[in-house]
PDB file of N, CA and C in Angstrom:
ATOM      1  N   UNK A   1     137.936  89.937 110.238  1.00  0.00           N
ATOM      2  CA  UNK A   1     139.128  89.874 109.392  1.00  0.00           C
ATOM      3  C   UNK A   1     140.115  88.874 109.974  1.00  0.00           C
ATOM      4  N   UNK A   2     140.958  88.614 109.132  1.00  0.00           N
ATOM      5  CA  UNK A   2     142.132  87.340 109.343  1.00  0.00           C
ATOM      6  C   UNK A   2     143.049  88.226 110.368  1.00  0.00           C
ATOM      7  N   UNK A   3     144.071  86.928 110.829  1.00  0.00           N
ATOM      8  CA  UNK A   3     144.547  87.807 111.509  1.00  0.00           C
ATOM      9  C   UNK A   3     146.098  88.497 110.546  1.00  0.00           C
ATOM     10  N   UNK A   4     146.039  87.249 109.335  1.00  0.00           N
ATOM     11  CA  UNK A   4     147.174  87.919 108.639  1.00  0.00           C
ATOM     12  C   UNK A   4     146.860  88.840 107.755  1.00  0.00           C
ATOM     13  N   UNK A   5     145.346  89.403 107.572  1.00  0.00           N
ATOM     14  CA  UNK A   5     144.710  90.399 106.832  1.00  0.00           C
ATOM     15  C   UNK A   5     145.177  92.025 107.402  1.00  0.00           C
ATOM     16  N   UNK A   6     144.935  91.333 108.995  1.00  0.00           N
ATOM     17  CA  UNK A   6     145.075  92.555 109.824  1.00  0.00           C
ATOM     18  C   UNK A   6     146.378  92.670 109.635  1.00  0.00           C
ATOM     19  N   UNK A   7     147.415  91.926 109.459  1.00  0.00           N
ATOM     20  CA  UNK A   7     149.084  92.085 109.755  1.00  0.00           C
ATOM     21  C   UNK A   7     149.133  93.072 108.165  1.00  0.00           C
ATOM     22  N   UNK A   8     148.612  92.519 107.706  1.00  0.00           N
ATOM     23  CA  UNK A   8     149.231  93.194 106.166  1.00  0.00           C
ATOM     24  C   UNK A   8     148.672  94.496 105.906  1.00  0.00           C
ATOM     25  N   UNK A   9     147.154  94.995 106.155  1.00  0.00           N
ATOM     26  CA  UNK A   9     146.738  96.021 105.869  1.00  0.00           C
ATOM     27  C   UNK A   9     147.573  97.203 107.758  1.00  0.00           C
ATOM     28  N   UNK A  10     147.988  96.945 108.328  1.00  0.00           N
ATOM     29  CA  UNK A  10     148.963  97.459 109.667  1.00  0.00           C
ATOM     30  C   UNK A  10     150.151  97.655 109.224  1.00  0.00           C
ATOM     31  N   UNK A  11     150.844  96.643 108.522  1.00  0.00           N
ATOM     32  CA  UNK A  11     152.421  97.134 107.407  1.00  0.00           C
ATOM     33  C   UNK A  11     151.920  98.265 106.599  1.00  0.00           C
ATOM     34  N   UNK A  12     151.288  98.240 105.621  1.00  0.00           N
ATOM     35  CA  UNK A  12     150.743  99.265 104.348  1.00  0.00           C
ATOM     36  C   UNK A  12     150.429 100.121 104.987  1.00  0.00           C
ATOM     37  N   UNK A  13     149.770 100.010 106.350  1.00  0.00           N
ATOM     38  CA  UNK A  13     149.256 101.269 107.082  1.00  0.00           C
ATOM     39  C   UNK A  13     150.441 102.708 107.066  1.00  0.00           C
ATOM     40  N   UNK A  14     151.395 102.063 107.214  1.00  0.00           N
ATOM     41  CA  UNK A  14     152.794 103.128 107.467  1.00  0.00           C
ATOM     42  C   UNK A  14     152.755 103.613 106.389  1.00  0.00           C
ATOM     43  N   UNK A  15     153.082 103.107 104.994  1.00  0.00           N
ATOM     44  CA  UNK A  15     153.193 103.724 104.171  1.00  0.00           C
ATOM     45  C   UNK A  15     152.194 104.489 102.966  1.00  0.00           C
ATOM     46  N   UNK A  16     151.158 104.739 103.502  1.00  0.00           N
ATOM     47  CA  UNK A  16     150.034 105.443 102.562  1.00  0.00           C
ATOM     48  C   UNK A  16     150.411 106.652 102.856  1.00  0.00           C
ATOM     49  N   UNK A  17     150.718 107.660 101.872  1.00  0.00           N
ATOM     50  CA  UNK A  17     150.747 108.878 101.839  1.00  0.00           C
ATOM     51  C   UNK A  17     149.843 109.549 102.294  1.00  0.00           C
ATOM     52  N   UNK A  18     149.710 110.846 103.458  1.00  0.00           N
ATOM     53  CA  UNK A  18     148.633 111.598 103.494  1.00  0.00           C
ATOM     54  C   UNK A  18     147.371 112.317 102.666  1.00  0.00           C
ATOM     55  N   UNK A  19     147.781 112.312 101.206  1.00  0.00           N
ATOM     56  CA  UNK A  19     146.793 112.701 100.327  1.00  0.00           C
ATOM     57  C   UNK A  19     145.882 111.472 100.193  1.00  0.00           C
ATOM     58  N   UNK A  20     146.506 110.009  99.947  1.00  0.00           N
ATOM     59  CA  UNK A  20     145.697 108.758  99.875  1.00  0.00           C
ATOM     60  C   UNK A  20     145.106 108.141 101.245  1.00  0.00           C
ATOM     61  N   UNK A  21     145.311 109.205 102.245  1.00  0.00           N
ATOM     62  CA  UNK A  21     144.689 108.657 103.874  1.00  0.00           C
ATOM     63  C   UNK A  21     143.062 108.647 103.411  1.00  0.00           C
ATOM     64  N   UNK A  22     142.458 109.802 103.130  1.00  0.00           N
ATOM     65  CA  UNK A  22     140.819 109.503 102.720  1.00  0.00           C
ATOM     66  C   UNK A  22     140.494 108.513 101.921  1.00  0.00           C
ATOM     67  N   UNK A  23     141.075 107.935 101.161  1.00  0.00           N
ATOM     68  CA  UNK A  23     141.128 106.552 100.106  1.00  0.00           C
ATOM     69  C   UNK A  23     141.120 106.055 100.926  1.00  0.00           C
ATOM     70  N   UNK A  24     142.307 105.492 101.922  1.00  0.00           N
ATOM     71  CA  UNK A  24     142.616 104.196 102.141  1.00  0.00           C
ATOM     72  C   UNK A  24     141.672 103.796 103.726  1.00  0.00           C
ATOM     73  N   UNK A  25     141.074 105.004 104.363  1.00  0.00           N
ATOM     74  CA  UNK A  25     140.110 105.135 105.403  1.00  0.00           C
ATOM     75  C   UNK A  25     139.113 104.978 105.195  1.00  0.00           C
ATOM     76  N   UNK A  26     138.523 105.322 103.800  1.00  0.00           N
ATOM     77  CA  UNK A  26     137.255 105.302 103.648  1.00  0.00           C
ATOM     78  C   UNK A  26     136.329 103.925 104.204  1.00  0.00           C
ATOM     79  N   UNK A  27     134.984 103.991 103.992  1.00  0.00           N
ATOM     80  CA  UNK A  27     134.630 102.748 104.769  1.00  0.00           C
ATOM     81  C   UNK A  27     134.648 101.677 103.425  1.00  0.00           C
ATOM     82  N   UNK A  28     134.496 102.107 102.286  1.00  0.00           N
ATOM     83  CA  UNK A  28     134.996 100.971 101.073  1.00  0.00           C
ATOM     84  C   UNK A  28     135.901 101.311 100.418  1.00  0.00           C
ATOM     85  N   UNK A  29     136.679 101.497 101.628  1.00  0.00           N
ATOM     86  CA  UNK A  29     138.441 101.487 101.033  1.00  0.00           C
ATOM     87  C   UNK A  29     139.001 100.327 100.816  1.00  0.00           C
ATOM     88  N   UNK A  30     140.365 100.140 100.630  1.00  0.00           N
ATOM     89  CA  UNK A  30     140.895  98.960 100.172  1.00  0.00           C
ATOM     90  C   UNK A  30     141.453  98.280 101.337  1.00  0.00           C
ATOM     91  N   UNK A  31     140.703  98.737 102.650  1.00  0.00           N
ATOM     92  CA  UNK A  31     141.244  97.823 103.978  1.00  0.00           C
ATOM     93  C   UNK A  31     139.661  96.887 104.067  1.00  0.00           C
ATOM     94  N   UNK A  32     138.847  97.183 103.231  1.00  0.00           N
ATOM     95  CA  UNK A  32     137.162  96.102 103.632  1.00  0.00           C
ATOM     96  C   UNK A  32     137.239  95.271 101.755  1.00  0.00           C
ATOM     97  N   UNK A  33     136.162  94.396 101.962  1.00  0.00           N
ATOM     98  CA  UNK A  33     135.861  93.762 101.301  1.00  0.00           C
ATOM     99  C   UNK A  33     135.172  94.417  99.768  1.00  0.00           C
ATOM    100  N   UNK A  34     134.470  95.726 100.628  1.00  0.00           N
ATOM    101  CA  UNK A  34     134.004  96.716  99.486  1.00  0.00           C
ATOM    102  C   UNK A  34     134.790  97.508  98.565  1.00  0.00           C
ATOM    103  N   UNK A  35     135.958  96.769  98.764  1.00  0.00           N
ATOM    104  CA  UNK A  35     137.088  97.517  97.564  1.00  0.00           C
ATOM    105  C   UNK A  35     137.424  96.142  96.790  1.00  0.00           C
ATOM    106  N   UNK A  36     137.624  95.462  97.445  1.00  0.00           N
ATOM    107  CA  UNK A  36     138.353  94.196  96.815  1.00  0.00           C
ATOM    108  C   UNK A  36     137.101  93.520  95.681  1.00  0.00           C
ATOM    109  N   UNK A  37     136.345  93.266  96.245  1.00  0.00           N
ATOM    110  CA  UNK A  37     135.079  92.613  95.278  1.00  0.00           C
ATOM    111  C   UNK A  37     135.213  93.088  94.051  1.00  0.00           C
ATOM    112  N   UNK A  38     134.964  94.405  93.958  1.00  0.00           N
ATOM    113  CA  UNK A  38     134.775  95.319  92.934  1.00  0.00           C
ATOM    114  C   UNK A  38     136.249  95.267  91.922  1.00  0.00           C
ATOM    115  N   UNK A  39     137.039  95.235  92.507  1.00  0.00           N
ATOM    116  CA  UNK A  39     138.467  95.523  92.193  1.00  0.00           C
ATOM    117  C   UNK A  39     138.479  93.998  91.374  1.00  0.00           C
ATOM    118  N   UNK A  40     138.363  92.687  91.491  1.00  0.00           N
ATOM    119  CA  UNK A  40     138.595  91.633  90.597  1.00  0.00           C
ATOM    120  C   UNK A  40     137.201  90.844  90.478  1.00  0.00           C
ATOM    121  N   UNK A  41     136.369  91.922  90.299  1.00  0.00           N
ATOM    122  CA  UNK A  41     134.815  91.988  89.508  1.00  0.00           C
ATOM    123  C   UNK A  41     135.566  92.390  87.625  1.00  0.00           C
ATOM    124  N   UNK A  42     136.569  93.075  88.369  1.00  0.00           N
ATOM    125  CA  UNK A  42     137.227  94.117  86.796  1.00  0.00           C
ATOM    126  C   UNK A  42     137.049  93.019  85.395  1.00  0.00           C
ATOM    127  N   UNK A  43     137.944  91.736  86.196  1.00  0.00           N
ATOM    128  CA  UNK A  43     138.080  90.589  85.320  1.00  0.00           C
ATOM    129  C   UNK A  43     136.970  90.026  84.670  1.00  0.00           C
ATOM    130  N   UNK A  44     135.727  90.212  84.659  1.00  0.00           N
ATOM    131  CA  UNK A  44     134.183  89.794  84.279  1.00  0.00           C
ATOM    132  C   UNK A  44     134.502  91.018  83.061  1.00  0.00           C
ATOM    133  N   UNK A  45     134.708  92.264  83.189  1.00  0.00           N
ATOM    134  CA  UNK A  45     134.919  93.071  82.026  1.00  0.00           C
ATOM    135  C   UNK A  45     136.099  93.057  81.281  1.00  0.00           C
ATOM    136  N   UNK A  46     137.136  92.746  81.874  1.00  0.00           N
ATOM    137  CA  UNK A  46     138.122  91.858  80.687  1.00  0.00           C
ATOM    138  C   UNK A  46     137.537  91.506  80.054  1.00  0.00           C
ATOM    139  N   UNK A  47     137.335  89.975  80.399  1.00  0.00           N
ATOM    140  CA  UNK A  47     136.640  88.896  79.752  1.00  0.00           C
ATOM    141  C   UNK A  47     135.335  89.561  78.740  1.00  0.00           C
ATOM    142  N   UNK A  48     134.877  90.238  78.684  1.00  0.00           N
ATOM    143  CA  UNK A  48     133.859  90.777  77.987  1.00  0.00           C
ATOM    144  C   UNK A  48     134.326  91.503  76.708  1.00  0.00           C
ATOM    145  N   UNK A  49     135.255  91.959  77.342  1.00  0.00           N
ATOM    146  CA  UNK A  49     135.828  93.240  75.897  1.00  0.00           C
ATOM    147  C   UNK A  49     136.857  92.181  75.181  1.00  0.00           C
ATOM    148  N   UNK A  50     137.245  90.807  75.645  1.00  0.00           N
ATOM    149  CA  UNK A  50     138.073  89.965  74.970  1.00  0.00           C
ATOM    150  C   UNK A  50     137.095  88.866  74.224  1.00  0.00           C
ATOM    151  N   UNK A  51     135.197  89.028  74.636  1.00  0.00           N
ATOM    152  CA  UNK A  51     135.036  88.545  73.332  1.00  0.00           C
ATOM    153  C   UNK A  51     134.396  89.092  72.050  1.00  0.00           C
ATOM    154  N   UNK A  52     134.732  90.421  72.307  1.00  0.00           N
ATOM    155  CA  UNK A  52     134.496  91.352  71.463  1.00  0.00           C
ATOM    156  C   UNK A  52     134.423  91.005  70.394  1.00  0.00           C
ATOM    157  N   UNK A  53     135.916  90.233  70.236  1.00  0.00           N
ATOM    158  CA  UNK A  53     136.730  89.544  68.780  1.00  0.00           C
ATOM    159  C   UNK A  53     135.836  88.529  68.845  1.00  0.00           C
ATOM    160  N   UNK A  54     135.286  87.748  69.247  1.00  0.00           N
ATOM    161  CA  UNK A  54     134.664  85.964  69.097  1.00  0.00           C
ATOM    162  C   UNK A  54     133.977  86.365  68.179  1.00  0.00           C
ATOM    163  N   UNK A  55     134.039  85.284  67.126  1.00  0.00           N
ATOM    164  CA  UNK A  55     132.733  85.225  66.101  1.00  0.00           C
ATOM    165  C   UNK A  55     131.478  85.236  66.862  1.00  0.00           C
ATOM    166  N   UNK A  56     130.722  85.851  66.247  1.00  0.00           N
ATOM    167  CA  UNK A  56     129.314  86.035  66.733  1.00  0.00           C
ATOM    168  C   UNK A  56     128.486  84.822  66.619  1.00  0.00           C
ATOM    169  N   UNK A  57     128.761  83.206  65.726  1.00  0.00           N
ATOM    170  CA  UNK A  57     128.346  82.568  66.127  1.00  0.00           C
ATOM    171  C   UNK A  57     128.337  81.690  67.658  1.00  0.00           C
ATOM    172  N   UNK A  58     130.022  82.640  68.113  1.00  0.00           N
ATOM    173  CA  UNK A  58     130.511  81.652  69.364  1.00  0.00           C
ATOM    174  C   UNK A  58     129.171  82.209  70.473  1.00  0.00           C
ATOM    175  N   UNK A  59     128.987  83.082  70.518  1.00  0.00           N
ATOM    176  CA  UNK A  59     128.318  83.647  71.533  1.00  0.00           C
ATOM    177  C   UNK A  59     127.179  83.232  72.180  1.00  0.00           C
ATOM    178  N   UNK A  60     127.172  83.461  73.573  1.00  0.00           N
ATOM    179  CA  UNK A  60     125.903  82.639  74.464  1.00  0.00           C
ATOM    180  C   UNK A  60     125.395  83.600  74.660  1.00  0.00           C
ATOM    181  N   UNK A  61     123.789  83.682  74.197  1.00  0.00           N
ATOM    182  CA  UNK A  61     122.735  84.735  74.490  1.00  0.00           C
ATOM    183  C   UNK A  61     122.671  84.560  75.907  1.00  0.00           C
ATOM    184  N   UNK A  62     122.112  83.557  76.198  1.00  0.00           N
ATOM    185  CA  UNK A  62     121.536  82.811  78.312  1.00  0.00           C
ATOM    186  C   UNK A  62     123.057  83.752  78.870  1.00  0.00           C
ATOM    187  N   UNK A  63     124.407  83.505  78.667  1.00  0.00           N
ATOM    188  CA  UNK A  63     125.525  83.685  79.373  1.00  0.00           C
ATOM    189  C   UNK A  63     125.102  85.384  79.705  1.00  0.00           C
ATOM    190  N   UNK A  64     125.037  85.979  77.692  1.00  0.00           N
ATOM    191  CA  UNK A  64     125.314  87.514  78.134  1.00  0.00           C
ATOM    192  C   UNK A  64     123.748  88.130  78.640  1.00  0.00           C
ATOM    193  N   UNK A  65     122.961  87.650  78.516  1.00  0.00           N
ATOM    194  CA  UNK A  65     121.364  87.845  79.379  1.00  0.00           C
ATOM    195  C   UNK A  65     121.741  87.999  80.817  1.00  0.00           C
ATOM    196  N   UNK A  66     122.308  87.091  81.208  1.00  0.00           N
ATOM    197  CA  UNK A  66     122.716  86.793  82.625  1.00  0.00           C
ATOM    198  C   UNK A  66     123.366  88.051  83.263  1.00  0.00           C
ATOM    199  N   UNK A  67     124.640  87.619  82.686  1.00  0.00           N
ATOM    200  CA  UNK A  67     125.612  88.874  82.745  1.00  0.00           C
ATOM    201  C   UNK A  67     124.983  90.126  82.964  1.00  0.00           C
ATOM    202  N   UNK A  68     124.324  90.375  82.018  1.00  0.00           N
ATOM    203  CA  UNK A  68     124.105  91.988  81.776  1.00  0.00           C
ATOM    204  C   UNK A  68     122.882  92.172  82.906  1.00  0.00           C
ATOM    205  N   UNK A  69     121.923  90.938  83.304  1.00  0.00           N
ATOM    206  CA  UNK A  69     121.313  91.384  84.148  1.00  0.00           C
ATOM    207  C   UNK A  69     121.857  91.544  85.682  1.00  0.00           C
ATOM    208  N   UNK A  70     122.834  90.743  85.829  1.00  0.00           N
ATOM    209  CA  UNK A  70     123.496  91.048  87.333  1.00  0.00           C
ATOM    210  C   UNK A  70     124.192  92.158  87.199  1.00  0.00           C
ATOM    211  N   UNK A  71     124.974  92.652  86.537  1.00  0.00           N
ATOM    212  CA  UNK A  71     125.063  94.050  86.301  1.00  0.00           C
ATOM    213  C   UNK A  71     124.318  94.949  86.410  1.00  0.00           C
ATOM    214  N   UNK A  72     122.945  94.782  85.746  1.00  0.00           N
ATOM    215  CA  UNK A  72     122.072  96.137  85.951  1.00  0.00           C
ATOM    216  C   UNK A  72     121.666  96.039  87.815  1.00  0.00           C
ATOM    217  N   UNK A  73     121.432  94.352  88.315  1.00  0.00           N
ATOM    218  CA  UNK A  73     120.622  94.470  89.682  1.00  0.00           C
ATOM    219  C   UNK A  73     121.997  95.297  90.445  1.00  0.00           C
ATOM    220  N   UNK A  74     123.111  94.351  90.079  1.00  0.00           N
ATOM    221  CA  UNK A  74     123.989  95.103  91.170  1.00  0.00           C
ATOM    222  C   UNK A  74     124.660  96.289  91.405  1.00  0.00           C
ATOM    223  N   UNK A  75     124.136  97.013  89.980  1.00  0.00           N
ATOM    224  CA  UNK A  75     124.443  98.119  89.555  1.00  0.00           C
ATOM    225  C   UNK A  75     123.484  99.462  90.873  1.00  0.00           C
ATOM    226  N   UNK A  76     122.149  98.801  90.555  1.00  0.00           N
ATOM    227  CA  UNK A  76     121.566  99.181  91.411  1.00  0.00           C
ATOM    228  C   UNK A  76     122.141  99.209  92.959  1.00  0.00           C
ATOM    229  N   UNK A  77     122.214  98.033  93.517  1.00  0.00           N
ATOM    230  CA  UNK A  77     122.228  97.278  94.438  1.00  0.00           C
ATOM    231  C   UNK A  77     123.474  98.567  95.026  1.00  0.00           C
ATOM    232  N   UNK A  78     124.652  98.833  94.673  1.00  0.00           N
ATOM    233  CA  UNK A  78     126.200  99.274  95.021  1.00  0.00           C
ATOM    234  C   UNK A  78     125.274 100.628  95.348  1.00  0.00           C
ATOM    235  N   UNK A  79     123.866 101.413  94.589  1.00  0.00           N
ATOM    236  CA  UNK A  79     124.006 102.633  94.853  1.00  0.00           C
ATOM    237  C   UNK A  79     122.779 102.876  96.290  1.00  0.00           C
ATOM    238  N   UNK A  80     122.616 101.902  96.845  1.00  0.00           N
ATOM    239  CA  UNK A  80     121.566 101.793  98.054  1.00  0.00           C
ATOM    240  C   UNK A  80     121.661 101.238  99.096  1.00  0.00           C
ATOM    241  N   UNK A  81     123.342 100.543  98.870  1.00  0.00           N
ATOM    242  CA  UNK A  81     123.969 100.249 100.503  1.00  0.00           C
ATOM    243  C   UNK A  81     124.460 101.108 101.257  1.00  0.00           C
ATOM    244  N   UNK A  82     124.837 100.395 102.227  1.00  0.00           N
ATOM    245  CA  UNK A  82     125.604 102.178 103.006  1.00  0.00           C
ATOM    246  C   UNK A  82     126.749 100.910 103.387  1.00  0.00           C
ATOM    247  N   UNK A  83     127.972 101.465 103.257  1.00  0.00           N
ATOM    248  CA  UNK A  83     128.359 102.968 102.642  1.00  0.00           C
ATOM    249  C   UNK A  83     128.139 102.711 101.024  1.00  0.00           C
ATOM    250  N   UNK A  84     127.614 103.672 100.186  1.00  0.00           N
ATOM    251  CA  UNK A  84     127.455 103.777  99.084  1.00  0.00           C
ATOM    252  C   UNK A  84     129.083 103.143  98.142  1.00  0.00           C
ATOM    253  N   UNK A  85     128.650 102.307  96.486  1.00  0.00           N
ATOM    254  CA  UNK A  85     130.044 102.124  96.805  1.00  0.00           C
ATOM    255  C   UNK A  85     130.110 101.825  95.181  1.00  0.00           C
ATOM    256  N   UNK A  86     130.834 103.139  95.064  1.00  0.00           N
ATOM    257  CA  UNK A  86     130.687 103.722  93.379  1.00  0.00           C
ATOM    258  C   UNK A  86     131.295 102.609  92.649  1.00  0.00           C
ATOM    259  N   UNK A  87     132.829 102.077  93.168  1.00  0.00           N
ATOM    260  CA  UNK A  87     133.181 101.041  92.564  1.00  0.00           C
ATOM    261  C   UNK A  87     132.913 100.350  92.055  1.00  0.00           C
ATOM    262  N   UNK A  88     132.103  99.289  92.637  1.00  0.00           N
ATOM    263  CA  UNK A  88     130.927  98.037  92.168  1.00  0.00           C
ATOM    264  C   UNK A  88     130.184  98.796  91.594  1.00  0.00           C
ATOM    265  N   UNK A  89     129.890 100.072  91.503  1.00  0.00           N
ATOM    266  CA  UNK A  89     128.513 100.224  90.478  1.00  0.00           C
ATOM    267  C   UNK A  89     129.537 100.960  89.103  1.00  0.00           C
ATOM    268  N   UNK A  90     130.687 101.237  89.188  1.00  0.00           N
ATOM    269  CA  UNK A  90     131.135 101.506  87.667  1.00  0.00           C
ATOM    270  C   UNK A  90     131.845  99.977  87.149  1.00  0.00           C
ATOM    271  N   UNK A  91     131.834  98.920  87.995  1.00  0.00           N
ATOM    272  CA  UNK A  91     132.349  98.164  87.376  1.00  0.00           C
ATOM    273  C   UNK A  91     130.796  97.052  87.074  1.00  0.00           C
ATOM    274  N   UNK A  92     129.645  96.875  87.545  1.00  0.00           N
ATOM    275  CA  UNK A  92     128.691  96.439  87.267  1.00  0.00           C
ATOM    276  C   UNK A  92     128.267  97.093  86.026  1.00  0.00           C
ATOM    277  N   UNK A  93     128.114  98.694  85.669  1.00  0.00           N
ATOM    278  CA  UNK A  93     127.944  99.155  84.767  1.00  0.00           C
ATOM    279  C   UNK A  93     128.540  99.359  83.662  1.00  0.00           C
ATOM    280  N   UNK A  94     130.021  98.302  83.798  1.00  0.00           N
ATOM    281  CA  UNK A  94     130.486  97.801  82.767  1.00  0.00           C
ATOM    282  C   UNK A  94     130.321  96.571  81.993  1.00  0.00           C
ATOM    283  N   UNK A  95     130.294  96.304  82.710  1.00  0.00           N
ATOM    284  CA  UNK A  95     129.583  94.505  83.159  1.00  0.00           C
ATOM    285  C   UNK A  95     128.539  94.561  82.506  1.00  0.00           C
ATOM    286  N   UNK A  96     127.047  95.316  82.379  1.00  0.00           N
ATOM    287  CA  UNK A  96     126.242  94.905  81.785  1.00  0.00           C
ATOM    288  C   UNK A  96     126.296  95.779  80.543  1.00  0.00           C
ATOM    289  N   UNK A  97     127.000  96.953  80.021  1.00  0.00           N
ATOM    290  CA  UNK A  97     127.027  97.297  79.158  1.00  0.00           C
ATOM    291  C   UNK A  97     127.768  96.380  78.019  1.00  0.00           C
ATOM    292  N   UNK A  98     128.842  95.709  78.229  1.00  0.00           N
ATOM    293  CA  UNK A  98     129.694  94.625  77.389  1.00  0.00           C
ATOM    294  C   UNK A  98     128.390  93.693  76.758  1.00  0.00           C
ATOM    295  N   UNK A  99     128.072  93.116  78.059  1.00  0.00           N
ATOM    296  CA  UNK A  99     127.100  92.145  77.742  1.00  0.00           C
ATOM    297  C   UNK A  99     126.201  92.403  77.313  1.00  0.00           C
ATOM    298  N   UNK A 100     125.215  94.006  77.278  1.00  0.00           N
ATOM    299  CA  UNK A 100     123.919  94.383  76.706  1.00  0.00           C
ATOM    300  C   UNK A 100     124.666  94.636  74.953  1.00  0.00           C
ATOM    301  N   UNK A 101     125.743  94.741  74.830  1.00  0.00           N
ATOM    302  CA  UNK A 101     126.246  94.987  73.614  1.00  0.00           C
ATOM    303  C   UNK A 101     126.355  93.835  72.937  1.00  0.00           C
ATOM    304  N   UNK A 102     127.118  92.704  73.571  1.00  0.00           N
ATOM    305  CA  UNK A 102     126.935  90.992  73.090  1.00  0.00           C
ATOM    306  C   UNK A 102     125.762  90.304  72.496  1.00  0.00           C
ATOM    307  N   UNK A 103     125.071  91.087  73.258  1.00  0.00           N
ATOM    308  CA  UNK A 103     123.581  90.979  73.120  1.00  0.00           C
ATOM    309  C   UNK A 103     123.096  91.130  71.991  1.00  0.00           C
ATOM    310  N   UNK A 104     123.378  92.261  71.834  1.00  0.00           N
ATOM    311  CA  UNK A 104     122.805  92.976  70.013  1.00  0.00           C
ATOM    312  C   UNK A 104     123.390  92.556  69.399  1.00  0.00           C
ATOM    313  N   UNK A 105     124.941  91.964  69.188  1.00  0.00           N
ATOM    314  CA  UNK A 105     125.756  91.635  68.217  1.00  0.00           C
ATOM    315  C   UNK A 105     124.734  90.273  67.703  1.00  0.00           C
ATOM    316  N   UNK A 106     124.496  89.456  68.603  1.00  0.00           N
ATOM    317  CA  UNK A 106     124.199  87.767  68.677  1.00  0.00           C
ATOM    318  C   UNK A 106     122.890  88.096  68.177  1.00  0.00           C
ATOM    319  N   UNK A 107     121.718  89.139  68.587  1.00  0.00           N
ATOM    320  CA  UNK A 107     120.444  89.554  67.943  1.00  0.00           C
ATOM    321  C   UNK A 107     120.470  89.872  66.445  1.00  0.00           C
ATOM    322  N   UNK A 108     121.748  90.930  66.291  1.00  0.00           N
ATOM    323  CA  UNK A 108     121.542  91.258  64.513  1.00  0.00           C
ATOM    324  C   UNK A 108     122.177  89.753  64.024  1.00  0.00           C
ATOM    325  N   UNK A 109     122.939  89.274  64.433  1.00  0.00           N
ATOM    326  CA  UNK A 109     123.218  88.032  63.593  1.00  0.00           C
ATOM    327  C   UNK A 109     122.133  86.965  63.168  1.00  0.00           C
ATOM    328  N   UNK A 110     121.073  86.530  64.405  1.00  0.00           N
ATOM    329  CA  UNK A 110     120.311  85.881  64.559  1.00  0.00           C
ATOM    330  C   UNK A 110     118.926  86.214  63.266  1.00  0.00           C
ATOM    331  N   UNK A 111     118.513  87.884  63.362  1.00  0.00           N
ATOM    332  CA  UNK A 111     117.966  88.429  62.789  1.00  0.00           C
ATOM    333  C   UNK A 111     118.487  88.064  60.943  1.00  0.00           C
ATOM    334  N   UNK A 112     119.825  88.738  60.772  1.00  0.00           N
ATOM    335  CA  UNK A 112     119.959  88.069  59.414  1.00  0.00           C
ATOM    336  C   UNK A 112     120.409  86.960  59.032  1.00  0.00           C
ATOM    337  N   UNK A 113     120.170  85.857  59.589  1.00  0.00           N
ATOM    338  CA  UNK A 113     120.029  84.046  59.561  1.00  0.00           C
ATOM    339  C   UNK A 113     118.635  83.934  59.211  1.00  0.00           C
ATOM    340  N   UNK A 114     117.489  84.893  59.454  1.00  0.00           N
ATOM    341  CA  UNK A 114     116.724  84.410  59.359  1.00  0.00           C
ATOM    342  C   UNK A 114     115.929  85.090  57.985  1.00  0.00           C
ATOM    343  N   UNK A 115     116.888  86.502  58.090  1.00  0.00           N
ATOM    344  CA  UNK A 115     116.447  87.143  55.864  1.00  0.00           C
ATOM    345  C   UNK A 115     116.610  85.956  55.322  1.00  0.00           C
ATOM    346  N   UNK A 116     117.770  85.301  55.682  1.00  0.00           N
ATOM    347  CA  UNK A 116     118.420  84.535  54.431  1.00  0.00           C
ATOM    348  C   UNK A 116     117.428  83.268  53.926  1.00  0.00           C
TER     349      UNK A 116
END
């Protein structure tokens, strides 16, 4: 760790309430990397539920294929490290659900382009 990583999570140290001491101790608490990743991973599921709205012609099959498959590996992946690390796997399992949904939208469209 930095050394101004260490200065800042040593300030905050004082002020975590005793009920949030098991949070903030944990080993993928928000003093390691295994909180933070996960934590602005969030923004990949923004971005997902904001193209909810996109016309379904805008949509990249390859993009949400992708997507949804690093989601499912890392979905996996969060529940077989140690320390186990629920975070990354509810935010991976958002991650590929958006995108397994993008998916079908861009499939039924594709599908009736081709009744026509």
């Amino acid at each position: 760790m930095s050394k101004a990583y260490r200065a800042i999570v040593a300030v905050a140290d004082r002020f975590v309430p005793s009920k949030l001491r098991p949070l903030w101790e944990h080993d993928a608490g928000p003093k390691t990397i295994f909180f933070w990743a996960p934590a602005f991973k969030w923004g990949l599921v923004v971005a997902g539920l904001g193209d909810l709205s996109r016309p379904v012609e805008a949509l990249s099959i390859p993009q949400c294929a992708s997507l949804a498959a690093t989601g499912l590996v890392w979905s996996r992946y969060s529940l077989v490290i140690i320390p186990k690390n629920y975070s990354l796997f509810a935010v991976n399992v958002f991650v590929a659900v958006t995108n397994l949904y993008q998916m079908g939208r861009a499939y039924r469209y594709q599908q009736a382009l081709k009744r026509q």
